[in-house]
C-alpha atoms as a PDB file:
ATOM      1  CA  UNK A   1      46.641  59.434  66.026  1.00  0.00           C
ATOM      2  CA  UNK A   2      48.737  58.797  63.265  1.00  0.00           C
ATOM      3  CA  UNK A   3      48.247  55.869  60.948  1.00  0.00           C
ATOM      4  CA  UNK A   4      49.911  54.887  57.774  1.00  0.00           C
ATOM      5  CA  UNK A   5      46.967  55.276  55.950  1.00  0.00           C
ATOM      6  CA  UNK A   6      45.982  58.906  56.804  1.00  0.00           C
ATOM      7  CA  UNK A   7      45.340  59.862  53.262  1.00  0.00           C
ATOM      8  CA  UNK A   8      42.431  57.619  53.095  1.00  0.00           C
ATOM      9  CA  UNK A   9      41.315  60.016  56.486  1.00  0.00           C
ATOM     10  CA  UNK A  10      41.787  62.654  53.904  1.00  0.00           C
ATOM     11  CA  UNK A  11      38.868  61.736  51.182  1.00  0.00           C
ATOM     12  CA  UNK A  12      36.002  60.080  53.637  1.00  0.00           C
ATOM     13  CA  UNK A  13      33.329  60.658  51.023  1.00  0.00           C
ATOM     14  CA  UNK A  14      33.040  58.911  47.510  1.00  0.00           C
ATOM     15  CA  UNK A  15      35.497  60.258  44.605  1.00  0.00           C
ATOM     16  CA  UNK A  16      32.518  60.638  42.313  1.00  0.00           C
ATOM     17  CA  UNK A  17      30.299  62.305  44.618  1.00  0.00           C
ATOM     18  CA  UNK A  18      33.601  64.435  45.197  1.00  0.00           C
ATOM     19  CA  UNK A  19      33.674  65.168  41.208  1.00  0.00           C
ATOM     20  CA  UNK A  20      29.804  66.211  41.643  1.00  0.00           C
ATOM     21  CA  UNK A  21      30.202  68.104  44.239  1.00  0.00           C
ATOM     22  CA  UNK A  22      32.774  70.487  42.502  1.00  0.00           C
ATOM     23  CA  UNK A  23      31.023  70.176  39.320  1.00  0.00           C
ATOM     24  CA  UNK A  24      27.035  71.089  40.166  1.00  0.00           C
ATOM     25  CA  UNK A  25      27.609  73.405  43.683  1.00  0.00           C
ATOM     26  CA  UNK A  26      28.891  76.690  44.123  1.00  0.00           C
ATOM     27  CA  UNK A  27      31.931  77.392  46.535  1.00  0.00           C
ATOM     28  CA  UNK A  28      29.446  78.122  49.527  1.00  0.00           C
ATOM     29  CA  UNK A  29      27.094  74.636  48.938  1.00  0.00           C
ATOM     30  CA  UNK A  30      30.439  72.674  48.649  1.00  0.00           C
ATOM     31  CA  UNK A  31      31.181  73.681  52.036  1.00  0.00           C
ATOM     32  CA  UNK A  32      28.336  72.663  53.313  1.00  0.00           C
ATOM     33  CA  UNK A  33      29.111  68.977  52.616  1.00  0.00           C
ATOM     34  CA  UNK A  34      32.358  69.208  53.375  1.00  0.00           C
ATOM     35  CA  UNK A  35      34.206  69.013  57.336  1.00  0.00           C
ATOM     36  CA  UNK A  36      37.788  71.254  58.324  1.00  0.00           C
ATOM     37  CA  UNK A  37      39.782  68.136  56.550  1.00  0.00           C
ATOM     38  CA  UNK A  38      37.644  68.606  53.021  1.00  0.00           C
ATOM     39  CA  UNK A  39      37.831  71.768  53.390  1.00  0.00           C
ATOM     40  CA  UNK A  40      41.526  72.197  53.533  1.00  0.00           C
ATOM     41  CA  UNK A  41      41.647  69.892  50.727  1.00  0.00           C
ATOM     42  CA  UNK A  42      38.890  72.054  48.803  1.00  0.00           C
ATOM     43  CA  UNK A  43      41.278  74.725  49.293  1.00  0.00           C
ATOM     44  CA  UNK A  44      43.924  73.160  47.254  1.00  0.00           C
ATOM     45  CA  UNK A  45      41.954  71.493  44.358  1.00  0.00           C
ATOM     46  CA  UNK A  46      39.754  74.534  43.852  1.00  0.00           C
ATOM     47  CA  UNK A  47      42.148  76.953  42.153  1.00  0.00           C
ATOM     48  CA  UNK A  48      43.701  73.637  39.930  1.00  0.00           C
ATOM     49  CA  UNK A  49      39.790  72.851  39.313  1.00  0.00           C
ATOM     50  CA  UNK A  50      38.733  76.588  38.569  1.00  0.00           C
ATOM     51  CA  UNK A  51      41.969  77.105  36.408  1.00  0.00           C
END
């Protein structure tokens, strides 16, 4: 289920409410908005974010 576009499958939700998200909720509440693919993604940004 490839397409070309599959980073735009990798950031569904708004980039702002993305930058809220990391800004105003703890680790655990982020999760709760996010699905396995934000997740993975949370993964990498967190420790760049956090650093």
């Amino acid at each position: 289920m490839r397409h070309g576009t599959n980073r735009d499958y990798s950031l569904p939700i708004n980039s702002a409410q993305m930058r809220l998200v990391f800004c105003v909720a703890p680790y655990e509440a982020k999760s709760l908005y996010l699905d396995d693919s934000e997740q993975l993604l949370l993964q990498f940004l967190t420790p760049a974010i956090h650093h």
